[in-house]
Protein backbone atom coordinates (compact mmCIF):
# COMPACT_ATOMS: atom_id res chain seq x y z
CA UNK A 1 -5.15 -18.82 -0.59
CA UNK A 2 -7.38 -16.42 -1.29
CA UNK A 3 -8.43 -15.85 -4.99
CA UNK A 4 -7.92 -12.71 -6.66
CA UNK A 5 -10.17 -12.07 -10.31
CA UNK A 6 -8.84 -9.90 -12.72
CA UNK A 7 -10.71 -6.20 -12.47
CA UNK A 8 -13.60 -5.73 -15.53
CA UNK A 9 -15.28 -3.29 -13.29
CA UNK A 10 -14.82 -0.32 -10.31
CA UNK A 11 -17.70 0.71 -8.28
CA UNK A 12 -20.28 -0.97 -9.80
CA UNK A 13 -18.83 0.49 -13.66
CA UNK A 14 -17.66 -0.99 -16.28
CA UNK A 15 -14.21 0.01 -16.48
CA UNK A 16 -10.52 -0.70 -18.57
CA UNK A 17 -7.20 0.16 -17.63
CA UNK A 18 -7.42 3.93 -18.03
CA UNK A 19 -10.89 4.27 -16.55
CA UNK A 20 -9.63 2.70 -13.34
CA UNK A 21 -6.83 4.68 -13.49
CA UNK A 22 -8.86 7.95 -13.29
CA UNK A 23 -11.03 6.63 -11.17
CA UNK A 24 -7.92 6.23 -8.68
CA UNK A 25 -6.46 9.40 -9.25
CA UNK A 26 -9.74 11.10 -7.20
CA UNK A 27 -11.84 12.02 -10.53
CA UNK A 28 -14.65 9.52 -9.49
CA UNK A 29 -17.17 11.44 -6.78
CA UNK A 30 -18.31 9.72 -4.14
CA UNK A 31 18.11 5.12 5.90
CA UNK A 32 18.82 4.33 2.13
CA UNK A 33 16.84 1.42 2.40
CA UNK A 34 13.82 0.75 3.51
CA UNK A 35 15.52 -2.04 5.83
CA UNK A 36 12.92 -3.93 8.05
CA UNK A 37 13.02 -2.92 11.96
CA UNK A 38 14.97 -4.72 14.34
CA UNK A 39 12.04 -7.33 15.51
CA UNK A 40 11.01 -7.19 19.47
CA UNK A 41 10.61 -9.87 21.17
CA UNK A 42 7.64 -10.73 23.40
CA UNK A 43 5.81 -7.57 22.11
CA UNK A 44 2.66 -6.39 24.54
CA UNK A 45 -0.24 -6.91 22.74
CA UNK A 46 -2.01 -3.86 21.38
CA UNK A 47 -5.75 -3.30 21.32
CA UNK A 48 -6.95 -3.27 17.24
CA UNK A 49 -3.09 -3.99 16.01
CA UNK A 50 -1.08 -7.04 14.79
CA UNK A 51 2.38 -7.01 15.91
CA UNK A 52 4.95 -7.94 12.74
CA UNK A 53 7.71 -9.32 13.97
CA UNK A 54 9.19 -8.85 10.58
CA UNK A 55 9.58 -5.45 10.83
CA UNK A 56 8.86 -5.16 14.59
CA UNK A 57 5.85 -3.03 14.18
CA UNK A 58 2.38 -2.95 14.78
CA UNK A 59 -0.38 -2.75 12.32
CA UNK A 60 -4.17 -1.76 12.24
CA UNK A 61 -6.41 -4.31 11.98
CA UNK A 62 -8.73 -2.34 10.57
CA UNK A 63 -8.62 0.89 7.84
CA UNK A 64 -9.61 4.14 9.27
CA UNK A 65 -10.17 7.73 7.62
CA UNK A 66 -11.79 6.60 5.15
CA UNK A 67 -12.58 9.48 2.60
CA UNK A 68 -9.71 11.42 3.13
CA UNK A 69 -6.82 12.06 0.86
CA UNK A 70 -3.26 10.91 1.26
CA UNK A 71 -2.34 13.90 2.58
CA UNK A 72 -4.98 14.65 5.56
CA UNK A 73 -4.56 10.45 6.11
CA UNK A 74 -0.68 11.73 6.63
CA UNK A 75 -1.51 14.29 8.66
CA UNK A 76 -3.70 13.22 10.88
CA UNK A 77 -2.11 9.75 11.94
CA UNK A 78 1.19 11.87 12.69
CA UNK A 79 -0.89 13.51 14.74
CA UNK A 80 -1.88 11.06 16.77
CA UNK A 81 1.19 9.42 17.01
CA UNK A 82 0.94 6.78 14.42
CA UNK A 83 2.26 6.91 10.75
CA UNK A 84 0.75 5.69 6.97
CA UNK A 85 2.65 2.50 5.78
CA UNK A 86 5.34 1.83 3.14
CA UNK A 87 5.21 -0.49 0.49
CA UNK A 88 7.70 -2.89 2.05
CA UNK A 89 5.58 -2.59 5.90
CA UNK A 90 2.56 -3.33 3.72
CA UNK A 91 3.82 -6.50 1.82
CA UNK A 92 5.27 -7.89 5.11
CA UNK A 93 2.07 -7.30 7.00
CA UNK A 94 0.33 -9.32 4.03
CA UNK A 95 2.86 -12.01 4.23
CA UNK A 96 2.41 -12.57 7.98
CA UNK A 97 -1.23 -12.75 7.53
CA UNK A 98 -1.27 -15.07 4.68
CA UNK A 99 1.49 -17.53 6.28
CA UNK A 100 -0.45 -17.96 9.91
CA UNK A 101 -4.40 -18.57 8.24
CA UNK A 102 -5.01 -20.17 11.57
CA UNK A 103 -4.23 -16.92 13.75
CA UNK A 104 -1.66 -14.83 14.89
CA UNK A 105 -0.53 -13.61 18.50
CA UNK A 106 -2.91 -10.35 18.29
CA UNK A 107 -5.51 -11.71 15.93
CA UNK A 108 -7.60 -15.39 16.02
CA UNK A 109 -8.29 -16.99 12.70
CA UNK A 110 -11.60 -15.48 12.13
CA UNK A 111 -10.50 -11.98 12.48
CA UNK A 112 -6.84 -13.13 10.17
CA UNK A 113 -9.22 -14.03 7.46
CA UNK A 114 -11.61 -11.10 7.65
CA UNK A 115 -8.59 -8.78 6.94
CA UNK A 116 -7.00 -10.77 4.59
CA UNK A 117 -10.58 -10.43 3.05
CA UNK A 118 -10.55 -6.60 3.07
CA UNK A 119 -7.42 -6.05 1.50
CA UNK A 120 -7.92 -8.82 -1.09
CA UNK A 121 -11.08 -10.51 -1.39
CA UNK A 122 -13.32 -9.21 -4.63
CA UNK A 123 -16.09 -7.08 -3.25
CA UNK A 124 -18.55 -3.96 -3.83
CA UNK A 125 -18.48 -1.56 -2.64
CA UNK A 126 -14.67 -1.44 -3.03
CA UNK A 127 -11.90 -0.69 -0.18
CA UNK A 128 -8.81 0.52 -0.88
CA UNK A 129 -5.56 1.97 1.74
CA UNK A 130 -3.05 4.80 0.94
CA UNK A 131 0.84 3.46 1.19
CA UNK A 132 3.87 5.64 1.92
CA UNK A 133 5.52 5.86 -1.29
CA UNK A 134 5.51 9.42 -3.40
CA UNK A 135 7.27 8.95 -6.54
CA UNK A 136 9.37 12.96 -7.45
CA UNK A 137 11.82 13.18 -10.70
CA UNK A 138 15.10 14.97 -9.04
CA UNK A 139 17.41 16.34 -12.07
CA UNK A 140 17.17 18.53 -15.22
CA UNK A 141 17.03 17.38 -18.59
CA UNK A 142 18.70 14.18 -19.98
CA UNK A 143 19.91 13.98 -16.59
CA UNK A 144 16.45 13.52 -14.89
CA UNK A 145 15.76 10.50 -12.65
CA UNK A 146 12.52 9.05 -10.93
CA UNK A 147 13.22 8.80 -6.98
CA UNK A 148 10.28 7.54 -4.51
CA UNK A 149 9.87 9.56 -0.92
CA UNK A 150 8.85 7.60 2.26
CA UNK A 151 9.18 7.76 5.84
CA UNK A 152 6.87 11.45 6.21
CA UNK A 153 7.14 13.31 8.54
CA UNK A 154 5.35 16.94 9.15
CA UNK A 155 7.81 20.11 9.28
CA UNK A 156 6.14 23.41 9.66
CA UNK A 157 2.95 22.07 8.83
CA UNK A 158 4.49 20.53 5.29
CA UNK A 159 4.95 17.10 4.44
CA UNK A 160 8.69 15.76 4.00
CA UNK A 161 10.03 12.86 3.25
CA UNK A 162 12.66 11.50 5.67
CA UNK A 163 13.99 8.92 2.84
CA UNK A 164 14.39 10.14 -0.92
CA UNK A 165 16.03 7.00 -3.23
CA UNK A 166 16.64 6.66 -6.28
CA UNK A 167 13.79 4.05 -7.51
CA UNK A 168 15.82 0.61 -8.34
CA UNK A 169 15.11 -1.13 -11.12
CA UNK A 170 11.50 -2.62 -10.99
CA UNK A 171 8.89 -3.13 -13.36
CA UNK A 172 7.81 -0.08 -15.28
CA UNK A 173 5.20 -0.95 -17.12
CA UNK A 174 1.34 -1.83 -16.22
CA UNK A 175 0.17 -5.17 -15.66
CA UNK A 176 -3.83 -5.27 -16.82
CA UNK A 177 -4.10 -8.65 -16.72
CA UNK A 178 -1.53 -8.22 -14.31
CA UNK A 179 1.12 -10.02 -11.80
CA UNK A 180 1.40 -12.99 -9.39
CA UNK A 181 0.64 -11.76 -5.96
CA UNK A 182 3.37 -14.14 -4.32
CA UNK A 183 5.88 -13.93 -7.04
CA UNK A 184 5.45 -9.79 -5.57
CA UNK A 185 5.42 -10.60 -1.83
CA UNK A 186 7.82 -13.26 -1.31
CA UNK A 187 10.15 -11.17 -3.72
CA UNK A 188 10.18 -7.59 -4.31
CA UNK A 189 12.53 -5.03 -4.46
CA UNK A 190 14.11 -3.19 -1.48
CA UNK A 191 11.49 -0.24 -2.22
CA UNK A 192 8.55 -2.88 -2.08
CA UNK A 193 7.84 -2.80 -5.95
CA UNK A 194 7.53 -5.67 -7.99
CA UNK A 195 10.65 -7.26 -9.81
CA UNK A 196 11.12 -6.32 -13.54
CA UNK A 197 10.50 -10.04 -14.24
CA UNK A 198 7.76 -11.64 -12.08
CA UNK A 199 5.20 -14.46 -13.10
CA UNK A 200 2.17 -13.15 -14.64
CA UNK A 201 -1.30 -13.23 -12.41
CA UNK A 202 -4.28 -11.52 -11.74
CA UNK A 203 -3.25 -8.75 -9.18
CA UNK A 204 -3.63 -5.65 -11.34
CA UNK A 205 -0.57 -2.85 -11.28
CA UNK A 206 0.31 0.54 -12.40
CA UNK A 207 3.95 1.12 -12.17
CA UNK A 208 5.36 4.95 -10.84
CA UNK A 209 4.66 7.65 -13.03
CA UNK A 210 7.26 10.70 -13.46
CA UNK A 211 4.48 13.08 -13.38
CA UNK A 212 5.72 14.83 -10.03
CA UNK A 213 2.38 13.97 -8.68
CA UNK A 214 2.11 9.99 -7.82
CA UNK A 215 1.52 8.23 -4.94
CA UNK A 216 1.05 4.22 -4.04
CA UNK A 217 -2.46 2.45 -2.92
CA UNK A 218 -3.82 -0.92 -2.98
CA UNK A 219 -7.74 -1.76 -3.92
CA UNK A 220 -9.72 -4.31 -4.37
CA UNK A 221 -13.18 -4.12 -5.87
CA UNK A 222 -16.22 -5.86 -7.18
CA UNK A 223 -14.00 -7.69 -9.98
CA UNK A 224 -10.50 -8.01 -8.58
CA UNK A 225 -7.76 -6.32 -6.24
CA UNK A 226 -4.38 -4.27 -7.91
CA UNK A 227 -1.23 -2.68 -6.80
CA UNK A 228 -1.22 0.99 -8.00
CA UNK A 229 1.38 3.83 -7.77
CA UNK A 230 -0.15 6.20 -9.84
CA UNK A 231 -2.78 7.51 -7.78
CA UNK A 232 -3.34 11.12 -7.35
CA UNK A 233 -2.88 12.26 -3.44
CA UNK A 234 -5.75 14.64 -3.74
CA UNK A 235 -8.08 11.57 -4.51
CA UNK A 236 -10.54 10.56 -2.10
CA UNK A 237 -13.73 7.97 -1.57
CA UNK A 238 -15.76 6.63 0.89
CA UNK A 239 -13.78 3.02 0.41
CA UNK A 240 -10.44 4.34 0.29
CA UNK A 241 -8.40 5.30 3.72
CA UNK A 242 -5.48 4.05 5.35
CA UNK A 243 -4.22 0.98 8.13
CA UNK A 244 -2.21 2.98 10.60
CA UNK A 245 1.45 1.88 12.00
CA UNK A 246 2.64 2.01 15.11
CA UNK A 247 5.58 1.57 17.22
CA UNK A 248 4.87 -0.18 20.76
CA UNK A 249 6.59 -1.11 24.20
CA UNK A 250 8.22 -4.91 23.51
């Protein structure tokens, strides 16, 4: 299992809660549910993708566009076909890694463990990935409630969500020390967040904001890894980017 520290720096800086919260919001330089897909059986192997039979999709092994914000990352994987993962695609991809240590169809165990060791493994410089989750307050006044968007697709050149929901009930608070990383994955909610009560840990989180501009990432860095969804989709870095999804002939 691979062992997650809890975060005391970003970077290379020392750093608290709110400094790695700006620092993740860009200001540092350098249907109904999300269901899972209908799995395919006996899926063609993919050059540089892992085929989750979970969700029957295929994931990057490795993060590309690194630099760019979570909009161009959007835009440019539509664009070639592919699409930026959700929450839920990410924690299943993470699961299927993490249960098969000795390999998978697409992936021997070396290669398993070197990804598992980019998204979580404590390292400098830091790496982080863009998710598909935009969190929007729909309403007016007392009546105001948080949704999150996923599933984007480009319209006239604009980004739109394909699924707006109502965020369930989740934990809405930050976690610095933090949560248990399989308390999260092996139960979240339908929207991928984690549960209002889960076990304590030392995976970091930031819970949705209602600031109309919020979006989802995971990082890990020189001290530890965390689960944010407070980022800022203008932010960028030479660490952070995005693992593309795919669908794929079974």
């Amino acid at each position: 299992m691979t062992n997650i520290k809890i975060p005391t720096h970003f970077m290379g800086v020392p750093v608290n809660s709110a400094t790695l919260e700006r620092v993740l919001k860009g200001t540092a330089s350098a249907p109904k549910t999300q269901t899972p897909q209908v799995p395919a059986q006996n899926a063609t192997p993919q050059n540089g993708y892992i085929f989750v039979p979970s969700i029957g999709l295929y994931v990057a092994k490795q993060r590309t566009l690194q630099g760019s914000d979570w909009y161009n990352c959007h835009k440019q994987l539509l664009a070639n076909g592919e699409r930026m993962p959700t929450i839920p695609e990410f924690v299943e991809f993470l699961k299927y890694l993490r249960a098969n240590p000795t390999g998978v169809k697409d992936a021997p165990q070396s290669e398993v463990e070197s990804i598992l060791d980019d998204i979580l493994t404590v390292k400098a410089p830091y790496s982080g990935e863009w998710l598909d989750a935009d969190f929007k307050v729909k309403g007016k006044l007392m009546s105001k409630k948080l949704y999150i968007n996923y599933n984007h697709e480009l319209k006239g050149g604009n980004l739109e969500p394909k699924n707006s929901e109502l965020l369930e009930e989740s934990l809405m608070k930050d976690m610095t020390p933090g949560i248990d990383l399989d308390s999260w994955l092996n139960n979240p909610t339908k929207q991928g967040l984690p549960q209002k009560k889960i076990s304590k840990g030392n995976l970091y989180y930031w819970y949705p904001r209602d600031d109309d501009n919020s979006v989802a990432g995971f990082v890990a860095n020189s001290d530890g890894a965390s689960l944010y969804c407070d980022g800022t989709p203008g932010g960028r870095g030479a660490g952070l980017g995005v693992r593309a999804i795919r669908r794929g002939s079974p």
